[in-house]
Protein backbone atom coordinates (compact mmCIF):
# COMPACT_ATOMS: atom_id res chain seq x y z
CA UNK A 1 0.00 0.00 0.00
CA UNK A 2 1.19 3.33 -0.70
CA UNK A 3 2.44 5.92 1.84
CA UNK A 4 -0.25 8.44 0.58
CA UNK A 5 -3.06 5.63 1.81
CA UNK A 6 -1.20 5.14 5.45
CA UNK A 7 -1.17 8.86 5.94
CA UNK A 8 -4.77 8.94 5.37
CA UNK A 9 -5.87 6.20 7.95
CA UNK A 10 -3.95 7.56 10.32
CA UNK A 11 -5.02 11.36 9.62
CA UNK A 12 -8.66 9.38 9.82
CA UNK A 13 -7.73 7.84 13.15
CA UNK A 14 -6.31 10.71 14.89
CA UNK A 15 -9.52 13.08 14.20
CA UNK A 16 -11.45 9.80 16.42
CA UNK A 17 -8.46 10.14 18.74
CA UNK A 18 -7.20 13.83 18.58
CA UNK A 19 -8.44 14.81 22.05
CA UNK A 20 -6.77 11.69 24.03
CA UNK A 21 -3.24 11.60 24.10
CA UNK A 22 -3.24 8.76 25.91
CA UNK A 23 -5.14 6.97 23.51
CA UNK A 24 -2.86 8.18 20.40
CA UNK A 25 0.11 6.58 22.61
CA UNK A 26 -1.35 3.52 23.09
CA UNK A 27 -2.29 3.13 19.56
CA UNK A 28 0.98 3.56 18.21
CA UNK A 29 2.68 1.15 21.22
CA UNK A 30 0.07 -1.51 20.18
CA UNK A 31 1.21 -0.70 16.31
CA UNK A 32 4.98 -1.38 17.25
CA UNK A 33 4.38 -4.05 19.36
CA UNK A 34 2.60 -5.58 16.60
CA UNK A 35 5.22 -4.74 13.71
CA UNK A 36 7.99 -6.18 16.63
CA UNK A 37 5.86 -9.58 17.06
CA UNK A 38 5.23 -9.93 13.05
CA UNK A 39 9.09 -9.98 12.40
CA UNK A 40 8.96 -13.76 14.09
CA UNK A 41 5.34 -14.66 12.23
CA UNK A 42 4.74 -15.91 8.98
CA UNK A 43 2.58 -14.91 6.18
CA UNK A 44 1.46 -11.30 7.65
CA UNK A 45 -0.19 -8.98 5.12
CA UNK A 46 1.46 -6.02 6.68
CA UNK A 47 -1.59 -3.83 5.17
CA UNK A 48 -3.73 -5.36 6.88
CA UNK A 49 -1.75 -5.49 9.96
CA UNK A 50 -0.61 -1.92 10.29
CA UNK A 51 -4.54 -0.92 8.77
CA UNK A 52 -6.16 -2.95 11.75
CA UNK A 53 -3.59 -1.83 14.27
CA UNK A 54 -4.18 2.26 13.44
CA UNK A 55 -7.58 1.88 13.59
CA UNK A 56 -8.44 -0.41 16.35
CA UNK A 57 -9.74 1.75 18.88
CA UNK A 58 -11.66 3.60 16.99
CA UNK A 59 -14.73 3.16 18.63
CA UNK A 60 -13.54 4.19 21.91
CA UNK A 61 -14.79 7.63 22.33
CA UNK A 62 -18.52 6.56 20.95
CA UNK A 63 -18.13 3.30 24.43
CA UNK A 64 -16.79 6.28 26.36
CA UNK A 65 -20.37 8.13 25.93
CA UNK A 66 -22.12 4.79 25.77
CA UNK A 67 -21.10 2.82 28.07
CA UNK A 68 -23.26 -0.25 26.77
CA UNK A 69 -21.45 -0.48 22.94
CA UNK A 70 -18.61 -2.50 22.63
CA UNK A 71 -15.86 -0.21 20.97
CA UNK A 72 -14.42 -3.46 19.67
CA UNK A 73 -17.86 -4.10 17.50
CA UNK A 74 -18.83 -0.38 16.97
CA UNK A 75 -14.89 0.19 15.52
CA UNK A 76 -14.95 -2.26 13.14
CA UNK A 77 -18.43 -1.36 11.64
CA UNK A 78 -16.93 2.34 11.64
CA UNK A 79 -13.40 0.95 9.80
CA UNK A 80 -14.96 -0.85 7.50
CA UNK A 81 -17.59 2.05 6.30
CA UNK A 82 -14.62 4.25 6.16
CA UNK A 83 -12.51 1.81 4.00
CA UNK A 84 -14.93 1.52 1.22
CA UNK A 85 -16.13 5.07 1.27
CA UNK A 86 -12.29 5.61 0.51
CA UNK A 87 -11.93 2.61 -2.36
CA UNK A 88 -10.17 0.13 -0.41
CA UNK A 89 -11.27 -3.25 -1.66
CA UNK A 90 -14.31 -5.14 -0.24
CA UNK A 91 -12.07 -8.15 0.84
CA UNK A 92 -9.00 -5.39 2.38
CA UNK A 93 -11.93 -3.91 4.23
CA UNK A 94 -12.94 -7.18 5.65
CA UNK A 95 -10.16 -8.26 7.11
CA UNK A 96 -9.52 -5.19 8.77
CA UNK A 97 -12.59 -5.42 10.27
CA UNK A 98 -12.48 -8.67 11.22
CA UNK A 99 -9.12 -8.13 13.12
CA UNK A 100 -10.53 -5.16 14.87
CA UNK A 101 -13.76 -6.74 15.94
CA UNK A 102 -11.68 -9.67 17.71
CA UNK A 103 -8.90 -7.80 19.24
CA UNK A 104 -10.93 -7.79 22.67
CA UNK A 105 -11.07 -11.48 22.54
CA UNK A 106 -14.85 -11.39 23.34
CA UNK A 107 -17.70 -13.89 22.88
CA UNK A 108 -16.95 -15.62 20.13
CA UNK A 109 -14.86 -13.57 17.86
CA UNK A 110 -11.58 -15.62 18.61
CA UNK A 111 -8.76 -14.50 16.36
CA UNK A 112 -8.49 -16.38 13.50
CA UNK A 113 -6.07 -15.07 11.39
CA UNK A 114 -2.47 -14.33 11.71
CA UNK A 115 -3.04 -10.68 11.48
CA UNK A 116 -5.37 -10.31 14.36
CA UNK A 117 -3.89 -12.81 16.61
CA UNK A 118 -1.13 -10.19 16.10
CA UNK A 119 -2.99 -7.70 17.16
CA UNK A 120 -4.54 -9.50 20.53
CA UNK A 121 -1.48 -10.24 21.16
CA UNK A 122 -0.11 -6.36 21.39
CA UNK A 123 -3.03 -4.68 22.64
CA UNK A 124 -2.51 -6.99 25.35
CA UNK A 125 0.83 -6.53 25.81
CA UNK A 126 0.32 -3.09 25.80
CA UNK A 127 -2.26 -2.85 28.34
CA UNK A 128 -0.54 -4.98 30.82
CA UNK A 129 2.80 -4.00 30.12
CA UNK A 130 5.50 -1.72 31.54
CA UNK A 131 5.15 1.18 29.21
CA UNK A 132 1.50 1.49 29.16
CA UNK A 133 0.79 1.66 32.98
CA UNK A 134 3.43 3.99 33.78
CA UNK A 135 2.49 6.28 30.63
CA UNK A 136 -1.61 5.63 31.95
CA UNK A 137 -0.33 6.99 35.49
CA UNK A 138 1.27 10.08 33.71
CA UNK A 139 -1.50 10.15 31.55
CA UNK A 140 -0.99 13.05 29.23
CA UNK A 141 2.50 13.19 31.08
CA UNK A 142 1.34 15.30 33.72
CA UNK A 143 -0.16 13.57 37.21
CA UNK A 144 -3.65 15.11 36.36
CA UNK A 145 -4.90 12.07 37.51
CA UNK A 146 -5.16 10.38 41.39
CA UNK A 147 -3.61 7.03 41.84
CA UNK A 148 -6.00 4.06 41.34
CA UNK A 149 -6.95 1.71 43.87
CA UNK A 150 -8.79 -1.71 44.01
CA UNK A 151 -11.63 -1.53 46.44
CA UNK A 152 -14.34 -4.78 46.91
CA UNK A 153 -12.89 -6.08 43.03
CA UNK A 154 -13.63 -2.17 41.87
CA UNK A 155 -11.77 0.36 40.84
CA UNK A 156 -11.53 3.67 42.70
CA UNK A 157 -9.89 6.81 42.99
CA UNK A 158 -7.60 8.19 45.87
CA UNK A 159 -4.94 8.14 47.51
CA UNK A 160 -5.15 5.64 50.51
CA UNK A 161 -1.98 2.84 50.93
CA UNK A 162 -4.24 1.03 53.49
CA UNK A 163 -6.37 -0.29 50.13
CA UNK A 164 -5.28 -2.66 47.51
CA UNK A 165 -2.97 -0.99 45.21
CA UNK A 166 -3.89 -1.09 41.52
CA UNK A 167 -0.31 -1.77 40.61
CA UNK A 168 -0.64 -5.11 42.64
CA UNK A 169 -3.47 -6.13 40.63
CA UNK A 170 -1.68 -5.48 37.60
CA UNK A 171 1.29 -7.50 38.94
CA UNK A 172 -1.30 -10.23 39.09
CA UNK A 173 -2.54 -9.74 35.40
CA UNK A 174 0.71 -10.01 34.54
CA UNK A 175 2.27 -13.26 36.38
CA UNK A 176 -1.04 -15.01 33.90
CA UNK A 177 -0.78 -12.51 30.63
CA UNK A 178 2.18 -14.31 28.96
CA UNK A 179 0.53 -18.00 29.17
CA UNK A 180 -2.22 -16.63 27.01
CA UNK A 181 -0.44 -15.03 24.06
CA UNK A 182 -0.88 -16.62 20.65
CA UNK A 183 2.25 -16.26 18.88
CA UNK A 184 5.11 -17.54 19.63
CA UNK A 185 6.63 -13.85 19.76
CA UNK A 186 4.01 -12.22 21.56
CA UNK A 187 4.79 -15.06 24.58
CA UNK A 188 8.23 -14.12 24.54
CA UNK A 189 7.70 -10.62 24.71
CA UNK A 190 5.19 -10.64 27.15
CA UNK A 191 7.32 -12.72 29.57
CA UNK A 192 10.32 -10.13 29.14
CA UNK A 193 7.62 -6.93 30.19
CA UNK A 194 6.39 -8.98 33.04
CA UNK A 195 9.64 -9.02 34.68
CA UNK A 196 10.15 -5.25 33.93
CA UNK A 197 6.83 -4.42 35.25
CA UNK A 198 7.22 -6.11 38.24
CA UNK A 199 10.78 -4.52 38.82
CA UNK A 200 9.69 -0.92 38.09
CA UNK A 201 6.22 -1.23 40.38
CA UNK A 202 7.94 -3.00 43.42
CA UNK A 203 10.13 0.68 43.07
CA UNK A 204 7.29 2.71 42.37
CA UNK A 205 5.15 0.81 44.95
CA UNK A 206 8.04 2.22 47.62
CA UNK A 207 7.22 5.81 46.21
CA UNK A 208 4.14 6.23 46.27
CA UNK A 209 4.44 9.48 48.56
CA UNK A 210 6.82 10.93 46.02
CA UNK A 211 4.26 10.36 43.60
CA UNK A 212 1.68 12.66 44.99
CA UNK A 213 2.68 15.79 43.86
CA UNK A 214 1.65 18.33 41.34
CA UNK A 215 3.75 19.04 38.00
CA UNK A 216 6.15 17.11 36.07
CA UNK A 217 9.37 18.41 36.97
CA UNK A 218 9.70 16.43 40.39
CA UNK A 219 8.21 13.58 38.39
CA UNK A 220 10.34 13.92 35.76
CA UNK A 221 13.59 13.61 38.29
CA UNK A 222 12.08 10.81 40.22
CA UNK A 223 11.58 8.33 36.97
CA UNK A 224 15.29 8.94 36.01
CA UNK A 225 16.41 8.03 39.66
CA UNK A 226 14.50 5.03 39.50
């Protein structure tokens, strides 16, 4: 696919995204993740892969006011609209889809194909990984947002170390994430951000005073000591 065409998906998917920079981020993580785990696969239509990957959260902001539509579903409906409007071939447009609608894992859209088992593989990676917690704690890289906290299986806001931290939890998610990958890359990789989460949150998890502050400079200072 040309360069002109991969400009204007991803023009198309930051006008979805353009208010979120935490959601931009984590797009473009998931997309290298992805292009990183395809290196060990075989037979990936890159098009497809780097299509599906750029546009797989598009249907976040419409769950974000609705909280009953799966973004997953929604996205791929949206995707694939936007694909044909814009000549992209029926069957291109399909598989996009496809890989977008199954990139939660839900129900019964199992990922089938190589290019969305890709794609499962680093959106989950992402989302339980090193990078993506510590940028979602930062989120738009200033602390603009309280520390999370686990309360009765329920996340909550605050700032209370007598509570279940949510970094624990995630430490939990993550001792069980790699076992579930589907490609033999995305287990390896997995396994390797598992022990750096771990490492980095047992610091962080000693720090958490440090943490509540205001600004980015003292932030900032802390990371690089740690």
């Amino acid at each position: 696919m040309k360069k002109v065409d991969f400009d204007k998906i991803e023009q198309f998917m930051l006008r979805y995204c353009g208010d979120s920079c935490h959601d931009r981020e984590h797009i473009y993580r998931v997309l290298y993740n992805a292009l990183d785990i395809a290196k060990c696969e075989n037979n990936v239509d890159f098009d497809i892969l780097i299509t599906s990957c750029l546009l797989h959260d598009i249907g976040r902001p419409a769950q974000l006011n609705d909280g009953s539509i799966d973004h997953a579903e929604y996205g791929s409906e949206i995707a694939y609209n936007w694909l044909i409007e814009n000549n992209f071939s029926v069957d291109f447009s399909l598989k996009v889809a496809e890989c977008i609608r199954c990139h939660r894992y839900r129900g019964n859209n199992i990922p089938k194909t190589i290019e969305a088992k890709i794609l499962y593989d680093s959106d989950k990676i992402d989302a339980a990984g090193l990078i993506g917690i510590s940028r979602t704690l930062m989120y738009k890289g200033v602390i603009n947002e309280p520390v999370y906290y686990v309360v009765n299986g329920k996340v909550q806001n605050g700032f209370d170390k007598t509570k279940e931290s949510f970094f624990t939890e995630y430490i939990h998610k993550l001792s069980k994430v790699y076992d579930k990958m589907l490609t033999a890359k995305g287990k390896e990789k997995a396994y390797k951000l598992k022990c750096e989460a771990e490492e980095f949150y047992n610091k962080l998890y000693g720090y958490l005073d440090k943490l509540y502050i205001s600004g980015n400079a003292i932030l900032d200072k802390y990371l690089k000591e740690i």
